[in-house]
Protein backbone atom coordinates (compact mmCIF):
# COMPACT_ATOMS: atom_id res chain seq x y z
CA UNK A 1 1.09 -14.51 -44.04
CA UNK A 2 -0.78 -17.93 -43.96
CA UNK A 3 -4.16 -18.54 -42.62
CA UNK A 4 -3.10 -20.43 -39.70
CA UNK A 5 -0.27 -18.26 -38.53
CA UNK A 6 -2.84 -15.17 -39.06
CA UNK A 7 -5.18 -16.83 -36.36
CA UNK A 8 -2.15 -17.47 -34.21
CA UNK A 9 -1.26 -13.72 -34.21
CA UNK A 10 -4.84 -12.86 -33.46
CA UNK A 11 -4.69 -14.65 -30.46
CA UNK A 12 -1.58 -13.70 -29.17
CA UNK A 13 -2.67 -10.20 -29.25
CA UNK A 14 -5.85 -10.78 -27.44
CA UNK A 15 -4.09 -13.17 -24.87
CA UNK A 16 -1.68 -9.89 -24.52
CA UNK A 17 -4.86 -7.67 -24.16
CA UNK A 18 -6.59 -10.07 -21.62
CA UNK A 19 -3.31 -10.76 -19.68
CA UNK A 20 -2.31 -7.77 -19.29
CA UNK A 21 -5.72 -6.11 -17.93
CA UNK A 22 -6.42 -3.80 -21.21
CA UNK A 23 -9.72 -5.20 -21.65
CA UNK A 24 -12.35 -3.86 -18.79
CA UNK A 25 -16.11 -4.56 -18.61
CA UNK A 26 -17.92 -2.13 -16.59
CA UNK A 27 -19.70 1.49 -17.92
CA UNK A 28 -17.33 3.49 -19.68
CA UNK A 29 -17.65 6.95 -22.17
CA UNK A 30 -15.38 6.46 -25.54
CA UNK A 31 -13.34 9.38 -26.71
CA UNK A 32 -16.28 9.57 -29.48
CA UNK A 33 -18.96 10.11 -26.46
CA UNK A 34 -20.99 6.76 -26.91
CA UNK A 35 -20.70 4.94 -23.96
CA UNK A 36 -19.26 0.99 -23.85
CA UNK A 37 -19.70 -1.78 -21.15
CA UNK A 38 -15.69 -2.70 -22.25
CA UNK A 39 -13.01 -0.36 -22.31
CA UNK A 40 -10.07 -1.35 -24.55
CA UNK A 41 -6.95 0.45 -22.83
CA UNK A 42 -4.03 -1.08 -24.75
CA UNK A 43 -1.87 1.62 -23.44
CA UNK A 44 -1.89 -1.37 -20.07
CA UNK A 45 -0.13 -3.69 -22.99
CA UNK A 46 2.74 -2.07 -24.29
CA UNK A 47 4.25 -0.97 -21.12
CA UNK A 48 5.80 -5.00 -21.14
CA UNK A 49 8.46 -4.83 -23.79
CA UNK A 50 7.33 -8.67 -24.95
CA UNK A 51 3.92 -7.49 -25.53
CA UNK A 52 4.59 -4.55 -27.42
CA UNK A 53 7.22 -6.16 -29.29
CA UNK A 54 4.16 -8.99 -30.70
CA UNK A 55 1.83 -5.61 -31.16
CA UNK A 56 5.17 -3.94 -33.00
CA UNK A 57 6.09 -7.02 -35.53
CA UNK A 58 1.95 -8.00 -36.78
CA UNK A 59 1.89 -4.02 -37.21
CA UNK A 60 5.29 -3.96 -39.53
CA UNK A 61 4.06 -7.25 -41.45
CA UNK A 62 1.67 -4.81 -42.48
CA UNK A 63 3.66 -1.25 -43.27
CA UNK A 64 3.95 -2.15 -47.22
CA UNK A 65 4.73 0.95 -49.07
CA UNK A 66 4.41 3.33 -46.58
CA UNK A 67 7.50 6.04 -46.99
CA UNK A 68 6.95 6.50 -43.32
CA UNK A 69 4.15 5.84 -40.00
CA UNK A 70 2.15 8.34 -38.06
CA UNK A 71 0.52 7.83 -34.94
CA UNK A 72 -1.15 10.29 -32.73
CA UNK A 73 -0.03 10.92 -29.36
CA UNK A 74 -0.62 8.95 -26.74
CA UNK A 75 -1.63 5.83 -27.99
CA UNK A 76 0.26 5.06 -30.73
CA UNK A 77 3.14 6.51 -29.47
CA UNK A 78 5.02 3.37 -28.16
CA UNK A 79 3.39 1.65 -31.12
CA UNK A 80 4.43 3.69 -34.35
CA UNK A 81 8.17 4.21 -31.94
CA UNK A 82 8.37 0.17 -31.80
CA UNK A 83 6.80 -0.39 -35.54
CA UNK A 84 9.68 2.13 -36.85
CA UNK A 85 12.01 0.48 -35.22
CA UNK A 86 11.29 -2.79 -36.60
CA UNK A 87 10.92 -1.06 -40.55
CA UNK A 88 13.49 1.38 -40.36
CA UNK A 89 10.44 4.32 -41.72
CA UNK A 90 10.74 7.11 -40.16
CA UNK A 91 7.85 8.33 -37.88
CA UNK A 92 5.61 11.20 -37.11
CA UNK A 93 3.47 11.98 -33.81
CA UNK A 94 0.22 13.92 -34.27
CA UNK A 95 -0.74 16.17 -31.35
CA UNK A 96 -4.19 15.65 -29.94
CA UNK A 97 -4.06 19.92 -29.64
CA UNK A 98 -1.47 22.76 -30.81
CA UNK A 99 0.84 24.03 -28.16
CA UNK A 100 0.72 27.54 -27.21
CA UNK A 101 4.45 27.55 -27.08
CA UNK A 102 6.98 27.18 -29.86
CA UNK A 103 6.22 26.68 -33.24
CA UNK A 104 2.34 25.20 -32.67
CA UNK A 105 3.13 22.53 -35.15
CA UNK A 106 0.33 19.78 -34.39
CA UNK A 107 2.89 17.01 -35.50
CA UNK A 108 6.62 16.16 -34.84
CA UNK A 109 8.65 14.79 -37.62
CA UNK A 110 8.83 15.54 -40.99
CA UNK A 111 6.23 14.73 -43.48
CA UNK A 112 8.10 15.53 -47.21
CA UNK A 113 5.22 16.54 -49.83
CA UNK A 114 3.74 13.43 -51.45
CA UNK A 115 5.05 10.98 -49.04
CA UNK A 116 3.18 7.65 -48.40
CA UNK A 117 2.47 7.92 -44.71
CA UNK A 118 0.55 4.80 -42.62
CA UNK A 119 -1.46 5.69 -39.39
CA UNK A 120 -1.07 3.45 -36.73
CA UNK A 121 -4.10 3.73 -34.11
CA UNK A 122 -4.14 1.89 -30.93
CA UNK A 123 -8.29 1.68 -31.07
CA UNK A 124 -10.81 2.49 -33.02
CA UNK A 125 -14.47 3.09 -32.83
CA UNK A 126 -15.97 5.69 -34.67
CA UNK A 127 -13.08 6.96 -36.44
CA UNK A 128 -12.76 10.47 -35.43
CA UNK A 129 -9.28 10.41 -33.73
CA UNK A 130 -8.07 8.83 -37.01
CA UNK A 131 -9.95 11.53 -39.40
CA UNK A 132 -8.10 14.28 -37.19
CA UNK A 133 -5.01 12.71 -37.74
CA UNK A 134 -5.18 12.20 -41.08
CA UNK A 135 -6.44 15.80 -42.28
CA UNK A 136 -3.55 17.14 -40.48
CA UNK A 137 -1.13 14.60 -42.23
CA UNK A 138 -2.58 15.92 -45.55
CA UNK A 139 -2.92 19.53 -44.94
CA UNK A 140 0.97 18.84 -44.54
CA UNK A 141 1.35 17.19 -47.50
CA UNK A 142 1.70 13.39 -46.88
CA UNK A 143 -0.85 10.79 -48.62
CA UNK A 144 -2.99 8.57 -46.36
CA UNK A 145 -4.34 5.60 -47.78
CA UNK A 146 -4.06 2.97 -45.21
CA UNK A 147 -4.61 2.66 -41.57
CA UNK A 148 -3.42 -0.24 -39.18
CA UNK A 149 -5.32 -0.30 -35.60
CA UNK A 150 -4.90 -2.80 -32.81
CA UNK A 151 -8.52 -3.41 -31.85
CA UNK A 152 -11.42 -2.16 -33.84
CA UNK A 153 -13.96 -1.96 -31.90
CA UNK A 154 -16.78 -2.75 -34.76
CA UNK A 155 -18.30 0.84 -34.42
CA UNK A 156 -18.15 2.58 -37.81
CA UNK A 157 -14.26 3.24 -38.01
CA UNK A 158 -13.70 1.17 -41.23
CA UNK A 159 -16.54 2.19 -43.34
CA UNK A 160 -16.65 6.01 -41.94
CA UNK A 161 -12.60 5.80 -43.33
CA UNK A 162 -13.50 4.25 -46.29
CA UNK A 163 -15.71 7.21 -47.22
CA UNK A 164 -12.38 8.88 -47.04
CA UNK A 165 -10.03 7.10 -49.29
CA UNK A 166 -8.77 5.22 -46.27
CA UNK A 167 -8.85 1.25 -45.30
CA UNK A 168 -8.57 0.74 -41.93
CA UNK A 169 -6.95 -2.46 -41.13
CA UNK A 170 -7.27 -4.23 -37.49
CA UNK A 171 -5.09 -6.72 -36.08
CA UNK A 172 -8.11 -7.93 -34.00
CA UNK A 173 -11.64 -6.22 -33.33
CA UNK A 174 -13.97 -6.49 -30.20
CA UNK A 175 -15.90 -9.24 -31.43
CA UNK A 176 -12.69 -11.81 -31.07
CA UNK A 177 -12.23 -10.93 -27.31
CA UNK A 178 -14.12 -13.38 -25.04
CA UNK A 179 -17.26 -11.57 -23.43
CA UNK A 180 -16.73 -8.43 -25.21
CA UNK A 181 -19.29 -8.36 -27.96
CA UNK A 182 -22.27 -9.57 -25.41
């Protein structure tokens, strides 16, 4: 993808973000515990088919060589469904926690042994949500080696995944969304 039509993606997705009210300044706690003055709730994006569809295609530009995407639920849901769609990989959901019902498996979806599989966050920050995913991808099997996020929010997620084999790839981060990195 050219230069120019790279910068033209980024800000489609944070007009999307803006527009559609995912970005919020006030005091908020992150799902790693530090606290934020701007809360990055893209799940208030993709309910609007046009915005997730702009979200889905700059996220399958990206797939490569992936065998198949993983996302953890709830998040990425709508995100690896849409990005699947567009690649024709199949798809895996991570649970956040087993079920006490059933078969307890914390993913849904099949992950064959030695299969290329791409995580597909909706935000980072720290990287723990993605580090859960992935060991349970590879205590399954699958290889992670690549990671595609919506926002990164500039907070350690890149270079605490990069200590694990993983690049973390954002389609935007916090510092390219008006009066977010103040």
């Amino acid at each position: 993808m050219a230069q120019e039509d790279r910068s033209e993606e980024r800000r489609r997705i944070v007009d999307i973000l803006l527009s559609s009210g995912a970005v919020r300044f006030g005091q908020f706690t992150l799902a790693s515990g530090l606290t934020s003055h701007v809360y990055i709730d893209v799940k208030r994006a993709w309910p609007d088919p046009t915005h997730l569809s702009v979200m889905a295609e700059a996220l399958a530009r990206r797939v490569g060589e992936a065998d198949r995407l993983a996302g953890m639920e709830l998040g990425a849901v709508p995100l690896v469904v849409a990005t699947a769609l567009r690649t024709g990989r199949p798809y895996v959901i991570v649970r956040k926690a087993v079920k006490d019902h059933g078969t307890r498996q914390r993913y849904e979806g099949e992950i064959p042994a030695g299969s290329r599989v791409l995580l597909i966050e909706d935000t980072s920050s720290t990287g723990g949500s993605a580090l859960e995913s992935v060991r349970i991808i590879r205590e399954a099997g699958g290889v992670v080696t690549r990671a595609l996020v919506v926002v990164d929010r500039g907070m350690g997620a890149i270079e605490r995944l990069k200590q694990e084999g993983i690049t973390l790839e954002p389609l935007v981060t916090l510092a390219e969304i008006p009066g977010a990195s103040a």
